[in-house]
Structures are given as C-alpha cells and as structure tokens.
N, C-alpha and C. Protein backbone atom coordinates (compact mmCIF):
# COMPACT_ATOMS: atom_id res chain seq x y z
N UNK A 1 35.45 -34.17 -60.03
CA UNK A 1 36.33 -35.00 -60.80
C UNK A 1 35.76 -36.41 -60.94
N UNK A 2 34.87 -37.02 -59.37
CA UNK A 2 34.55 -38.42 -60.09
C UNK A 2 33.30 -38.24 -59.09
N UNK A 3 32.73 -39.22 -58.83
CA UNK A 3 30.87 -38.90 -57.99
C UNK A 3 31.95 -38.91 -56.41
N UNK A 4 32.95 -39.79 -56.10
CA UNK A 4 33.66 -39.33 -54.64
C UNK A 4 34.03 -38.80 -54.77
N UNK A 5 35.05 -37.93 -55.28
CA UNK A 5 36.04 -37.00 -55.01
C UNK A 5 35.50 -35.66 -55.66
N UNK A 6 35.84 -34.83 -54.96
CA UNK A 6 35.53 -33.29 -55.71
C UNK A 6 37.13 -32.12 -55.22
N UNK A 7 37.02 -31.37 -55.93
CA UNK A 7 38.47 -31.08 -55.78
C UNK A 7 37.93 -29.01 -55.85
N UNK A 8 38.30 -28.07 -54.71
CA UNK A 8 37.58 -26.98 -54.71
C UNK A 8 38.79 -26.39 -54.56
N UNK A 9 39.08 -25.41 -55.12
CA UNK A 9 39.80 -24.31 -54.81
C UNK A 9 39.10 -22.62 -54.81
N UNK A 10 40.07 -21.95 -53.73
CA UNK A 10 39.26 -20.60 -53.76
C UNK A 10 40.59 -19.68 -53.41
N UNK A 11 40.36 -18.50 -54.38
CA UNK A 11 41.29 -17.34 -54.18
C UNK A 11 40.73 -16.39 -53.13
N UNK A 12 41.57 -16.01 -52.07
CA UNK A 12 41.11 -15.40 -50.72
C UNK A 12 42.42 -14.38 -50.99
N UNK A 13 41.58 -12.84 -51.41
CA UNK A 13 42.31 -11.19 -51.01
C UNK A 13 41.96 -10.89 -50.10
N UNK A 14 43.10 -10.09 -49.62
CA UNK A 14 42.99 -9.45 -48.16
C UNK A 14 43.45 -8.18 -48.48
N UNK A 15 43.19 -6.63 -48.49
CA UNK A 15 43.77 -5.50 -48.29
C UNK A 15 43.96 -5.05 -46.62
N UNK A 16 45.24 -4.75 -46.39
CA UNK A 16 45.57 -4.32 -44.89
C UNK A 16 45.94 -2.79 -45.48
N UNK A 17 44.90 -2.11 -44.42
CA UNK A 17 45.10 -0.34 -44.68
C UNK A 17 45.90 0.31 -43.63
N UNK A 18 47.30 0.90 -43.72
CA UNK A 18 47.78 1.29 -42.66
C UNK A 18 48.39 0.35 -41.73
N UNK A 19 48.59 -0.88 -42.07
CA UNK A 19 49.02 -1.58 -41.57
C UNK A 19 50.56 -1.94 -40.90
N UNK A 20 51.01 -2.07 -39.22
CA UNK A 20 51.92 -1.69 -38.99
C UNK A 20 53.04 -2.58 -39.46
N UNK A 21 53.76 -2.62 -39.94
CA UNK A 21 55.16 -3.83 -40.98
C UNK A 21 56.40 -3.12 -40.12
N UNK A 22 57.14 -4.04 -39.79
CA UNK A 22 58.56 -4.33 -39.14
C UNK A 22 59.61 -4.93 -40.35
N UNK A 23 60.56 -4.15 -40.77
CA UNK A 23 61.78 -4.43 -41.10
C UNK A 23 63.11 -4.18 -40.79
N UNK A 24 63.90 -4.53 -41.52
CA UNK A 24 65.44 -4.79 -40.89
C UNK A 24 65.75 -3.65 -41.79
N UNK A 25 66.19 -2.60 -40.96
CA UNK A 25 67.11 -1.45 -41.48
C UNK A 25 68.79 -1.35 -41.25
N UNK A 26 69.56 -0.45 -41.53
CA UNK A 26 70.69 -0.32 -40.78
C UNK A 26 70.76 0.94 -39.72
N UNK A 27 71.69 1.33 -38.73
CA UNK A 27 72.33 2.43 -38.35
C UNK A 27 73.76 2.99 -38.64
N UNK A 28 74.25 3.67 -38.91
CA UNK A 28 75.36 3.95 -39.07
C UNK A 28 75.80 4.86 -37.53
N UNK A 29 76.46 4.69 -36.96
CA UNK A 29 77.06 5.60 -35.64
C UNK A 29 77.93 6.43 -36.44
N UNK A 30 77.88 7.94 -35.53
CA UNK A 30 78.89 8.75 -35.37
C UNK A 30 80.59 7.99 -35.65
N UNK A 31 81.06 6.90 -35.26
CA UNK A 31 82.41 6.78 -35.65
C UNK A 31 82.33 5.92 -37.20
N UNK A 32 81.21 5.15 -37.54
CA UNK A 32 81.05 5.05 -38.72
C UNK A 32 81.06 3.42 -38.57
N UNK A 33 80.99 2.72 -37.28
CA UNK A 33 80.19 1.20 -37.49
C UNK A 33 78.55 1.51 -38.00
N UNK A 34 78.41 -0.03 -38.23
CA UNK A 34 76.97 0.21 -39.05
C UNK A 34 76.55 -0.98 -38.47
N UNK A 35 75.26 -0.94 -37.52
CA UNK A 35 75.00 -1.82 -36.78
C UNK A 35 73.30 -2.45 -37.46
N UNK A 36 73.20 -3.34 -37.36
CA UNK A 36 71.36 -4.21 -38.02
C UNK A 36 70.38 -2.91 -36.72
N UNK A 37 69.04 -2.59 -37.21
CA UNK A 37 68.06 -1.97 -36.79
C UNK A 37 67.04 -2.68 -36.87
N UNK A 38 65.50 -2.10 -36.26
CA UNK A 38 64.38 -3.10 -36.28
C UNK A 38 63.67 -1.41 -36.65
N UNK A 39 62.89 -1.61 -37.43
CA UNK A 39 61.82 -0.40 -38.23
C UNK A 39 60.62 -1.01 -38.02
N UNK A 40 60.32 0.17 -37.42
CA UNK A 40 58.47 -0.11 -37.71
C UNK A 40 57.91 1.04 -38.18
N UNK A 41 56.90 0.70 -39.24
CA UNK A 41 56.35 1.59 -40.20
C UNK A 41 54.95 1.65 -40.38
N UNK A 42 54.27 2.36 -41.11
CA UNK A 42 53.02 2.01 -41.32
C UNK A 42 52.62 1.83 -42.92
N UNK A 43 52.11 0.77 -43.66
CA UNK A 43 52.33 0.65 -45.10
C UNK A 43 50.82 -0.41 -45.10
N UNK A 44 50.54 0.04 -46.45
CA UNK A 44 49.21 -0.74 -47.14
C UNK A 44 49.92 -1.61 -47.67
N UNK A 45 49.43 -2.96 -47.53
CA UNK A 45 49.55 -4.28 -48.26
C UNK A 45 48.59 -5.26 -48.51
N UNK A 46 48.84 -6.06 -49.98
CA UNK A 46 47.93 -6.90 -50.40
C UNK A 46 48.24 -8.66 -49.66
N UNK A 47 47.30 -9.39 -48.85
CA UNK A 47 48.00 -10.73 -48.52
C UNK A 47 46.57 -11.35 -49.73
N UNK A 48 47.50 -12.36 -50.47
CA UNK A 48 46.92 -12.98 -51.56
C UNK A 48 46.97 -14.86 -50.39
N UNK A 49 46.32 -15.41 -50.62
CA UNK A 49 45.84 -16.93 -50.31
C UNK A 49 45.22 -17.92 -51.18
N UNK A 50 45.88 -19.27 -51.30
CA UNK A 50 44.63 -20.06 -52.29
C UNK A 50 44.53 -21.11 -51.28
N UNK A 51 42.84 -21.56 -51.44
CA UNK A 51 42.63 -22.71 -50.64
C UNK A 51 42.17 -23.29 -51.37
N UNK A 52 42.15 -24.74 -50.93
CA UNK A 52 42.01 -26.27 -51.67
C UNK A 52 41.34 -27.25 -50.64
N UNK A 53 40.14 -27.69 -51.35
CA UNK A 53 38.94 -28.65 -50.95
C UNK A 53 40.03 -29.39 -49.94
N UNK A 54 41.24 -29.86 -49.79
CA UNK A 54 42.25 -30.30 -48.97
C UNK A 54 42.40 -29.94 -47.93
N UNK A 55 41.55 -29.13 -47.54
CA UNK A 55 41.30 -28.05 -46.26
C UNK A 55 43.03 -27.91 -45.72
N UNK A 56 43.53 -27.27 -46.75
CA UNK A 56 44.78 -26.82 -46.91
C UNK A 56 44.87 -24.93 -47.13
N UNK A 57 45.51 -23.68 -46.70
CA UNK A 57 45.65 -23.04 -46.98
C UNK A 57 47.27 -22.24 -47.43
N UNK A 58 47.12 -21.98 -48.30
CA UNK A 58 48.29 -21.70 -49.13
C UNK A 58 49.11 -20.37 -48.96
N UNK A 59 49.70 -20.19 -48.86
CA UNK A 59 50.16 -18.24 -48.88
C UNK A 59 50.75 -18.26 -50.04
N UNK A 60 50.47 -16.92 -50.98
CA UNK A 60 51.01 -17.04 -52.17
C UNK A 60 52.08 -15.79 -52.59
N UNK A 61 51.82 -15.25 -51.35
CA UNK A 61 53.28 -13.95 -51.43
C UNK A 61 53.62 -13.92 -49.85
N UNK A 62 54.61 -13.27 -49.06
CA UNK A 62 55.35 -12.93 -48.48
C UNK A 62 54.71 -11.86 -47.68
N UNK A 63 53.43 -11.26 -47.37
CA UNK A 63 53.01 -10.06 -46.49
C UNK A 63 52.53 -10.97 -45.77
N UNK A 64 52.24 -9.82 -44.56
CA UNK A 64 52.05 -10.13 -43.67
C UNK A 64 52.59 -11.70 -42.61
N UNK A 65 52.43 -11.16 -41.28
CA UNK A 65 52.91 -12.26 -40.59
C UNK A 65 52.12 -13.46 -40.48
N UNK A 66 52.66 -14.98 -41.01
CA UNK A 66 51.53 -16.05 -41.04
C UNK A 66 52.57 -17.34 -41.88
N UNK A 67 52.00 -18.28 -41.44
CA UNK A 67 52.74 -19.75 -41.57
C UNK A 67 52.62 -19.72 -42.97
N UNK A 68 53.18 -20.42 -43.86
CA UNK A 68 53.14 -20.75 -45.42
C UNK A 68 51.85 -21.79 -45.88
N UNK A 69 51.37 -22.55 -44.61
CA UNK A 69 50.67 -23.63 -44.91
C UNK A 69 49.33 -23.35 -43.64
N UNK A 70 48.58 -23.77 -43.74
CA UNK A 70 47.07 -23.00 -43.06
C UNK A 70 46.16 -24.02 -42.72
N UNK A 71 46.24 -25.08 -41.78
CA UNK A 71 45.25 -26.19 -41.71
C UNK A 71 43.78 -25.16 -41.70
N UNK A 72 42.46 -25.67 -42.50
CA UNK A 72 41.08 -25.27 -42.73
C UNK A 72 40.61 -26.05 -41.88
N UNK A 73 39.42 -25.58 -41.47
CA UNK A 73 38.40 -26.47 -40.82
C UNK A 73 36.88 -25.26 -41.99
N UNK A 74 35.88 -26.69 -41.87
CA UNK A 74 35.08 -26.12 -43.19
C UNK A 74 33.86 -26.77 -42.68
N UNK A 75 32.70 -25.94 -42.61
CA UNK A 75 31.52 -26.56 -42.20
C UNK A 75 30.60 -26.80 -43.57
N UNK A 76 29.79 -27.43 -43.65
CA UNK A 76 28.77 -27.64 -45.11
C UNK A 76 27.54 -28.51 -44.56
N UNK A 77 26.59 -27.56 -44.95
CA UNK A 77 25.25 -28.24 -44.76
C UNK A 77 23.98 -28.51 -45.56
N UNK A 78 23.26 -29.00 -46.49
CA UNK A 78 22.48 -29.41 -47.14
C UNK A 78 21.25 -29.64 -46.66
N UNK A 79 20.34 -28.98 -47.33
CA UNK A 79 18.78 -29.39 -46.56
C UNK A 79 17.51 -29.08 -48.21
C-alpha cells in the first residue's frame, strides 16, 4: 500500500476427516419429560480461516472447536 506499510492476507482450508463433533440433542423418557443430551458423533468438516499481515487470525464459519480471533506469530527472512 505505501514503501512502510504492506497489508497481506491469506485464505487457510482445513478438511477434518472423521472428525469427532459434540452436539446438543434431546431425550425423551418413558413418562414423556424431554431432558437436553450431549452427542458425540463422527462427521467430515470444512474449518475455513483468513489471516491478515495484522498477525491476526480470523474464523470464518462455526466448525470446529477454536476462539473467533487467533493471535499469529510469523517468522520472515531475506538473504
């Protein structure tokens, strides 16, 4: 953008194969309360990421378990 500043972004895919995912199901009992459940399954999912020269990382959907925001650390060397 100017001779100081440079501004980088990068799209980071991830495929998880078989991957184990926990959700909130129900139960229904024999007398017919219906109580919250915990499911665990096994399911393929895509985790999509964008990062920014801000050594910032982004989450851009909802898989997998992980903070919304991603401090980077970034090495670069020139010779």
């Amino acid at each position: 953008m100017t001779k100081k500043f440079t501004l980088a972004v990068d799209y980071l895919g991830q495929r998880q194969l078989n991957a184990k995912r926990v959700s909130q199901t129900t139960f229904r009992a024999a007398n017919g309360a219906v109580f919250p459940q915990v499911a665990i399954t096994d399911a393929s999912f895509q985790q999509s990421s964008l990062a920014t020269g801000f050594k910032l990382l982004f989450a851009q959907d909802h898989h997998g378990l992980r903070n919304l925001i991603i401090p980077l650390i970034g090495l670069s060397y020139t010779f």
